[in-house]
PDB file of N, CA and C in Angstrom:
ATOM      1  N   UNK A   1      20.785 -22.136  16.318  1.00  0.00           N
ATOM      2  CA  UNK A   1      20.678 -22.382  14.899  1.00  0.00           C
ATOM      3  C   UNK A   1      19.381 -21.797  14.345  1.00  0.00           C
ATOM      4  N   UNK A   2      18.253 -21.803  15.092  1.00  0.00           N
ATOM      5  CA  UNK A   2      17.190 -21.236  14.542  1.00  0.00           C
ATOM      6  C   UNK A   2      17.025 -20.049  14.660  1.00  0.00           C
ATOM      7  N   UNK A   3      17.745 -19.453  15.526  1.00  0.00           N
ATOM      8  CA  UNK A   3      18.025 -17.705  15.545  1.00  0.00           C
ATOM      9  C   UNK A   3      18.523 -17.364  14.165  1.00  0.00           C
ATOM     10  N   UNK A   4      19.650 -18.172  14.097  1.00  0.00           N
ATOM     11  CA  UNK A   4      20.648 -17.697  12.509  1.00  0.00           C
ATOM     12  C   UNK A   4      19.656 -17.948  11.029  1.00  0.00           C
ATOM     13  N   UNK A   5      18.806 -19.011  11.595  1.00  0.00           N
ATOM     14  CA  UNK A   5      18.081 -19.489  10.094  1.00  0.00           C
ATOM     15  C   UNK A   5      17.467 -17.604  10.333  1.00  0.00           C
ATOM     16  N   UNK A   6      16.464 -17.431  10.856  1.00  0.00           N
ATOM     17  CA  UNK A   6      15.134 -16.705  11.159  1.00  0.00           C
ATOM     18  C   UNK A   6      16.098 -15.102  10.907  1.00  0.00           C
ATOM     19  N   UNK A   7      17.236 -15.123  11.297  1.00  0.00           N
ATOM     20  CA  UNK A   7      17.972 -13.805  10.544  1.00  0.00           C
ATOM     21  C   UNK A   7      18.623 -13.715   9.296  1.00  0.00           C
ATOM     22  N   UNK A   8      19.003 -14.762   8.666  1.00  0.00           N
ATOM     23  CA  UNK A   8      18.858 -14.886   7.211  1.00  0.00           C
ATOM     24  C   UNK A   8      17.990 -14.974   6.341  1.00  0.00           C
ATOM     25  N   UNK A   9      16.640 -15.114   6.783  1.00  0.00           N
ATOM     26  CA  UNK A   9      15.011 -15.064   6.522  1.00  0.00           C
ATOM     27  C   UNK A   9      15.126 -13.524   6.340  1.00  0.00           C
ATOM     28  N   UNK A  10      14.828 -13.178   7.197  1.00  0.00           N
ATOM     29  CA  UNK A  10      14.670 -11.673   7.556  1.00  0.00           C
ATOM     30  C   UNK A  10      15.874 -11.055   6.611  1.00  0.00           C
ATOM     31  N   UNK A  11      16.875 -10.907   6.788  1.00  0.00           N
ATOM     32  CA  UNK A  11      17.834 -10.274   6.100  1.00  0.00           C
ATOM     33  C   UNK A  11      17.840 -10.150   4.429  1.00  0.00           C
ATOM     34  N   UNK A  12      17.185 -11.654   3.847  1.00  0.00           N
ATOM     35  CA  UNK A  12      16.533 -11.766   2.674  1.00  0.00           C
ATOM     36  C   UNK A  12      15.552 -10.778   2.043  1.00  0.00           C
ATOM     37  N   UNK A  13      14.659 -10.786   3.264  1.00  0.00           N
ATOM     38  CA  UNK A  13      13.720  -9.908   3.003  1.00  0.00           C
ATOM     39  C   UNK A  13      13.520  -8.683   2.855  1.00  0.00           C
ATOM     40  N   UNK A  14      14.595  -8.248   3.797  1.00  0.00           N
ATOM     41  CA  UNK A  14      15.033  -6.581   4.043  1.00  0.00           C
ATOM     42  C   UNK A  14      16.003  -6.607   2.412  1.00  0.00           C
ATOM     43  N   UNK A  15      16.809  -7.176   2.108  1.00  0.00           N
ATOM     44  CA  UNK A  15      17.285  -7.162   0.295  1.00  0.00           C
ATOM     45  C   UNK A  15      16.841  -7.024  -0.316  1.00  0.00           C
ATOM     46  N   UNK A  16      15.214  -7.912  -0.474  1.00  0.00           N
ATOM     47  CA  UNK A  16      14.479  -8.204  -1.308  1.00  0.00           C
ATOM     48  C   UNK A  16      13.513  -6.422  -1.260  1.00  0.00           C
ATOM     49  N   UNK A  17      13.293  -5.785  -0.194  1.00  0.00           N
ATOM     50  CA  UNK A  17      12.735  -4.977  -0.762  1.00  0.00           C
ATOM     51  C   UNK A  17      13.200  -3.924  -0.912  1.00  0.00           C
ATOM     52  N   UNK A  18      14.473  -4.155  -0.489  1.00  0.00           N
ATOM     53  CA  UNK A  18      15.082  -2.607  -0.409  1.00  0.00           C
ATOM     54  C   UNK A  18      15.466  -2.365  -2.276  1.00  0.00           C
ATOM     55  N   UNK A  19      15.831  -3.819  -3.087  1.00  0.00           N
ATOM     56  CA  UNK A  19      16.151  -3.693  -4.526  1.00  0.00           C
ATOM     57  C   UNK A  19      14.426  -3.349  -4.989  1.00  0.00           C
ATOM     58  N   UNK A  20      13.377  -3.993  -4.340  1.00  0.00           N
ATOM     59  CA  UNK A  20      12.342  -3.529  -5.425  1.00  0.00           C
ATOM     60  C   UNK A  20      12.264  -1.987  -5.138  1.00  0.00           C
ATOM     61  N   UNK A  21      12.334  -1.454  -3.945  1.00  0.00           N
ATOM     62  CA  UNK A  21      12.353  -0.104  -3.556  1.00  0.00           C
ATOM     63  C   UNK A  21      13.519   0.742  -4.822  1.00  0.00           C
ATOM     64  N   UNK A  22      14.366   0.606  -4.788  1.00  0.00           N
ATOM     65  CA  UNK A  22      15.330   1.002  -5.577  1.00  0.00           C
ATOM     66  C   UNK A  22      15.048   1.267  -7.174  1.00  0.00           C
ATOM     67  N   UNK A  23      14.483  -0.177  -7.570  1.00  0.00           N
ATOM     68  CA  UNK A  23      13.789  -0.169  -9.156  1.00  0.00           C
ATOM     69  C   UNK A  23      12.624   1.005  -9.267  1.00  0.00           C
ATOM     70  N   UNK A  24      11.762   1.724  -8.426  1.00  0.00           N
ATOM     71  CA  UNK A  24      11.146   1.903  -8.566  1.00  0.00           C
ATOM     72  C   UNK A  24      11.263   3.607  -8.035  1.00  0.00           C
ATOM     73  N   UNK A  25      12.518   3.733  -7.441  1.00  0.00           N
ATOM     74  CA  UNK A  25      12.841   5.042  -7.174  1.00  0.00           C
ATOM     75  C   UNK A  25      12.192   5.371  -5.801  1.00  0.00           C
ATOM     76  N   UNK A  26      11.569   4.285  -4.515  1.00  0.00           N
ATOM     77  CA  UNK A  26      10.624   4.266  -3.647  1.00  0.00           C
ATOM     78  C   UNK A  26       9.511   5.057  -3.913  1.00  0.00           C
ATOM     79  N   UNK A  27       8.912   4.548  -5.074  1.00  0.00           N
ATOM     80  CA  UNK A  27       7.766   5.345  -5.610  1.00  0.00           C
ATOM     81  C   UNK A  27       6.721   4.451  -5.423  1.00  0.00           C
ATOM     82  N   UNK A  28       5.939   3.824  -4.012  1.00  0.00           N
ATOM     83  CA  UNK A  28       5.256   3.010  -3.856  1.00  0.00           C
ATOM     84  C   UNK A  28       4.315   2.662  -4.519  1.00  0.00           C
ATOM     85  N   UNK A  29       3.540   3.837  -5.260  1.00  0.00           N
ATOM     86  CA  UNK A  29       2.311   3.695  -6.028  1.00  0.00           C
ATOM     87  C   UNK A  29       2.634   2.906  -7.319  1.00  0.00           C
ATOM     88  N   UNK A  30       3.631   3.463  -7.828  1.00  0.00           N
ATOM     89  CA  UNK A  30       4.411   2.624  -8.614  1.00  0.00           C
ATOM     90  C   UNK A  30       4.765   0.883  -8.445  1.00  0.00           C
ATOM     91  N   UNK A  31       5.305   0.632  -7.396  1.00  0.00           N
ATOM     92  CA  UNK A  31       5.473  -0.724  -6.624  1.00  0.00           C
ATOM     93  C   UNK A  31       4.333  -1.536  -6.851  1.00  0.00           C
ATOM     94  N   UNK A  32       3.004  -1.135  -6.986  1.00  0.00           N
ATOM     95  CA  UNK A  32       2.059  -1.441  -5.968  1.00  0.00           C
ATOM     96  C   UNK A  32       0.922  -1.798  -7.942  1.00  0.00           C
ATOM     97  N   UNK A  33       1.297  -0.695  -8.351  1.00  0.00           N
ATOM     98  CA  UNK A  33       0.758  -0.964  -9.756  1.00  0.00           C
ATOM     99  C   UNK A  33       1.569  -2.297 -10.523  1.00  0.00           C
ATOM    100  N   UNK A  34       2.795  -2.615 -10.094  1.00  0.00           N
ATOM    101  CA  UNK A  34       3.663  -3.201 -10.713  1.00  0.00           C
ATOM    102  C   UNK A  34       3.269  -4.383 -10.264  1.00  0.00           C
ATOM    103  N   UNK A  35       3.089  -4.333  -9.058  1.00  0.00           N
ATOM    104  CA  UNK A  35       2.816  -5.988  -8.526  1.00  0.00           C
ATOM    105  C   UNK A  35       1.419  -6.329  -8.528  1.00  0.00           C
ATOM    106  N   UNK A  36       0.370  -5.268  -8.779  1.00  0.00           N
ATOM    107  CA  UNK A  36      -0.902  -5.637  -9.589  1.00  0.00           C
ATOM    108  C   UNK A  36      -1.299  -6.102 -10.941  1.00  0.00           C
ATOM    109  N   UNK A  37       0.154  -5.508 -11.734  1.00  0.00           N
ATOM    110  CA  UNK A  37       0.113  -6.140 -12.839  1.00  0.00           C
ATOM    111  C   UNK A  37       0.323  -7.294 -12.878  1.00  0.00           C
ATOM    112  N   UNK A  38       1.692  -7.592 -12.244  1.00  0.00           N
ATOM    113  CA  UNK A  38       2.088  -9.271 -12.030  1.00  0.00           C
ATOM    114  C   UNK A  38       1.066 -10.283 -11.737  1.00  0.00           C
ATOM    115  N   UNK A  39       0.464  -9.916 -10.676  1.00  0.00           N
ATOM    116  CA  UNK A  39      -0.738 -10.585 -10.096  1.00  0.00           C
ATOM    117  C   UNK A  39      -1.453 -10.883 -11.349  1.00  0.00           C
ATOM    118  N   UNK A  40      -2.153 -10.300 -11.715  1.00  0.00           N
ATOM    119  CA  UNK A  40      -3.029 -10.064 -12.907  1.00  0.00           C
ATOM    120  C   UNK A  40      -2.434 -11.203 -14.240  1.00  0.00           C
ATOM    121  N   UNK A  41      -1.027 -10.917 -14.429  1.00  0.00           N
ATOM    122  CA  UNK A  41      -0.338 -11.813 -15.211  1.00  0.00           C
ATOM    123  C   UNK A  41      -0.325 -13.099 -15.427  1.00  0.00           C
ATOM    124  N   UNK A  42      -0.530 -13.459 -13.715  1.00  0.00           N
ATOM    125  CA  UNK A  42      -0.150 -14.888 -13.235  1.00  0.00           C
ATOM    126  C   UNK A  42      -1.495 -15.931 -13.777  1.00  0.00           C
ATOM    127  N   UNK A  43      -2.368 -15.373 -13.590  1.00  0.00           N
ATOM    128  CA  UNK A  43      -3.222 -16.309 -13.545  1.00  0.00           C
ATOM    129  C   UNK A  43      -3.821 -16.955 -12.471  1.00  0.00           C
ATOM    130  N   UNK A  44      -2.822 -16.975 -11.338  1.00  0.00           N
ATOM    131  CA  UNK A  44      -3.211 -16.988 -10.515  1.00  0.00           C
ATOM    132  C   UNK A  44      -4.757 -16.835  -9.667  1.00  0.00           C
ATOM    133  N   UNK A  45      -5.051 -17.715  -8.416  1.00  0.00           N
ATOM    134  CA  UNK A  45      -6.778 -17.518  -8.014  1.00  0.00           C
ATOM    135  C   UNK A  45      -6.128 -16.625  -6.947  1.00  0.00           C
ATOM    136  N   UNK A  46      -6.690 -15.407  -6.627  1.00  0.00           N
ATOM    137  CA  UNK A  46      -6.862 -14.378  -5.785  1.00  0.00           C
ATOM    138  C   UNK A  46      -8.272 -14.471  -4.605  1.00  0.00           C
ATOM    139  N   UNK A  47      -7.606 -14.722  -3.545  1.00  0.00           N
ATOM    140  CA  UNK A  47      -8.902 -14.027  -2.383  1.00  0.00           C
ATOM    141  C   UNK A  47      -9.368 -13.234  -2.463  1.00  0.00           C
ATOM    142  N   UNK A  48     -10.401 -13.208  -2.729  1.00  0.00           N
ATOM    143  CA  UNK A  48     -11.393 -11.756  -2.037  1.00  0.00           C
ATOM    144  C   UNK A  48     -12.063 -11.676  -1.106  1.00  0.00           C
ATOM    145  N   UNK A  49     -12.281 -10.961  -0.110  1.00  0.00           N
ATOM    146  CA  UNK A  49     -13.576 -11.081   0.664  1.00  0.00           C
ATOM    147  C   UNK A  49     -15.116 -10.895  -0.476  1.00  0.00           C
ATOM    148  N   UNK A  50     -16.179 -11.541   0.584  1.00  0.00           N
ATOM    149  CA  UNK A  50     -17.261 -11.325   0.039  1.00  0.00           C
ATOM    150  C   UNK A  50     -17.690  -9.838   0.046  1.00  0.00           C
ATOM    151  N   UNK A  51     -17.492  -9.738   1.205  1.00  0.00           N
ATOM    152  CA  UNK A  51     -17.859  -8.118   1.137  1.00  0.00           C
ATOM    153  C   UNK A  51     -17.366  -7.120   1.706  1.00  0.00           C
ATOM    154  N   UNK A  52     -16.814  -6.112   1.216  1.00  0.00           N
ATOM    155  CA  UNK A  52     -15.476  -4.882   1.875  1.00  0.00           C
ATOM    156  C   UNK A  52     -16.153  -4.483   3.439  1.00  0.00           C
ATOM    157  N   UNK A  53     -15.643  -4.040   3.798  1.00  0.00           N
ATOM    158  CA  UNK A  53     -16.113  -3.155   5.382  1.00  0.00           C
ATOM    159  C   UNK A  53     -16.920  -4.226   6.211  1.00  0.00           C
ATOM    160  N   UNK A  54     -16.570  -5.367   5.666  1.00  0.00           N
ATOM    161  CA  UNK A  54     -17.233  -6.234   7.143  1.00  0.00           C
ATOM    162  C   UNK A  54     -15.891  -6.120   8.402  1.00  0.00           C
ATOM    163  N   UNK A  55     -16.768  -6.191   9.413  1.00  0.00           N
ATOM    164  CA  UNK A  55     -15.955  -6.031  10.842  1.00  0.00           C
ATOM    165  C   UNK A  55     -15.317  -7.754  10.375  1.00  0.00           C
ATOM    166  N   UNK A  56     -14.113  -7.726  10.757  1.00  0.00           N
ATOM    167  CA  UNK A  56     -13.316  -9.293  11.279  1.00  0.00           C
ATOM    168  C   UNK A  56     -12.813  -9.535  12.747  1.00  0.00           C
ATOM    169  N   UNK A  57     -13.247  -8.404  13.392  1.00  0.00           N
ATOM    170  CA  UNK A  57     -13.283  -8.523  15.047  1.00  0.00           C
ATOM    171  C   UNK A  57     -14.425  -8.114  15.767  1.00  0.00           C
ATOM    172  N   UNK A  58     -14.625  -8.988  16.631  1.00  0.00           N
ATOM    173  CA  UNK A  58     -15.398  -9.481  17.163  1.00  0.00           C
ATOM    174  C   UNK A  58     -16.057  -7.654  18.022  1.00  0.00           C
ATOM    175  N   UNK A  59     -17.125  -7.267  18.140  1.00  0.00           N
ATOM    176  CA  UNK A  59     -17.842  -5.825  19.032  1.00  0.00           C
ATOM    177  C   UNK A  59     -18.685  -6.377  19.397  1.00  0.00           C
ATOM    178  N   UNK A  60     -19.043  -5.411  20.374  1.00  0.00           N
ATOM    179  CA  UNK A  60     -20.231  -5.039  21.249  1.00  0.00           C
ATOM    180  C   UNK A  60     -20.696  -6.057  21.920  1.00  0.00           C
ATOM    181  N   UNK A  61     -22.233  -6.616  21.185  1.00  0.00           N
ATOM    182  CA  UNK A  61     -22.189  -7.890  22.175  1.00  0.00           C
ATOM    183  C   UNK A  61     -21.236  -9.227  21.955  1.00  0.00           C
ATOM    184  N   UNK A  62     -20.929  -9.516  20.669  1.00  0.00           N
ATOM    185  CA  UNK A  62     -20.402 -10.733  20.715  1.00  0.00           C
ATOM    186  C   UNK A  62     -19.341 -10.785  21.725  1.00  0.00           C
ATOM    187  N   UNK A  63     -18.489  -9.321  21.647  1.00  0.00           N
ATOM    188  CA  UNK A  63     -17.284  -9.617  22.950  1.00  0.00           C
ATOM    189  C   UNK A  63     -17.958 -10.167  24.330  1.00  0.00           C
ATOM    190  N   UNK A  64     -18.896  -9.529  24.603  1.00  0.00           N
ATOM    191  CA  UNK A  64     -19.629  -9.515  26.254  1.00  0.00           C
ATOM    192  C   UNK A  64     -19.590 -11.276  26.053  1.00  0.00           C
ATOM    193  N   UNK A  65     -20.473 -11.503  25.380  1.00  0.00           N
ATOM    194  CA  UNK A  65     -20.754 -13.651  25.013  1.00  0.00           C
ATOM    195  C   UNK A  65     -19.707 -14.581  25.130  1.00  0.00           C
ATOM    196  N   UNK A  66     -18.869 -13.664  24.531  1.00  0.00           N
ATOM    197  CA  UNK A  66     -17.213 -14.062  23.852  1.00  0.00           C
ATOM    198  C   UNK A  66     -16.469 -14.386  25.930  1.00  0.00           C
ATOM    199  N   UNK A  67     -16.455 -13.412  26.559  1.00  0.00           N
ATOM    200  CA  UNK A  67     -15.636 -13.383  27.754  1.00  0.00           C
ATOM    201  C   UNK A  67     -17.199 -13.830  28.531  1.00  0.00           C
ATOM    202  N   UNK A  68     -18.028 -14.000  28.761  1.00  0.00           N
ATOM    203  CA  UNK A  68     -18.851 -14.536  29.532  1.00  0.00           C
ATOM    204  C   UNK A  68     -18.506 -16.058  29.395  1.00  0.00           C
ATOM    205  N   UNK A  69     -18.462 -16.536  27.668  1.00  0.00           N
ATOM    206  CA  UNK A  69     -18.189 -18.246  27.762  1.00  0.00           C
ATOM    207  C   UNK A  69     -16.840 -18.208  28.282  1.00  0.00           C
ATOM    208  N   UNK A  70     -16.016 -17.806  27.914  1.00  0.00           N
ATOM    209  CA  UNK A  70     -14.689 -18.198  28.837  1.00  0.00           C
ATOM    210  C   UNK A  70     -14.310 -18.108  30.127  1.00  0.00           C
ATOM    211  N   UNK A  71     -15.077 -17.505  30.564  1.00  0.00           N
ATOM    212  CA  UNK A  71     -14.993 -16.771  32.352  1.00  0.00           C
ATOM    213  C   UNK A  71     -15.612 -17.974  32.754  1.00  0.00           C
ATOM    214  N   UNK A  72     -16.993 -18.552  32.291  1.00  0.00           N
ATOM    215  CA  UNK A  72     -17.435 -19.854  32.937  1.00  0.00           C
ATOM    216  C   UNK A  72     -16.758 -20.958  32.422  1.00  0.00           C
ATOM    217  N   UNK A  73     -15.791 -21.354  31.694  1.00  0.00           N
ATOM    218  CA  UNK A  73     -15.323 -22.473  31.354  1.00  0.00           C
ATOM    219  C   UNK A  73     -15.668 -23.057  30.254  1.00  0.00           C
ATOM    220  N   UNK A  74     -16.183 -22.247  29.365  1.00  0.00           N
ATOM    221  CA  UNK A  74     -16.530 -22.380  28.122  1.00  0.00           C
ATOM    222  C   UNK A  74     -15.980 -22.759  27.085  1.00  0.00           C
TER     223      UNK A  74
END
């Protein structure tokens, strides 16, 4: 039963964009302005990061720290 839910999910979704694809002639830039407008419309509160080009995965040393605490039981 949860196979059938999770492919009618999905199958929704594949509809859902294949008609916005269609409205728009798959002219993504288009898509993409359209649903910035919406956004914009809503009123809606939007996430932002604080600041663009921060790393959100973990380099260099923090990994080494990162697998050193777990290797000892950390």
């Amino acid at each position: 039963m949860t196979e059938k839910v999770a492919d009618s999910v999905i199958e929704e979704i594949h509809r859902t964009r294949e008609a916005i694809s269609k409205r728009f002639d798959g002219n993504t830039a288009a898509i993409a302005e359209d649903a910035a407008r919406r956004q914009a419309a809503s009123n809606r509160p939007v996430w932002k990061p604080k600041s663009f080009g921060e790393c959100l995965q973990p380099t260099g040393q923090s990994v080494t720290r990162y697998t050193r605490n777990v290797l000892a039981g950390g």
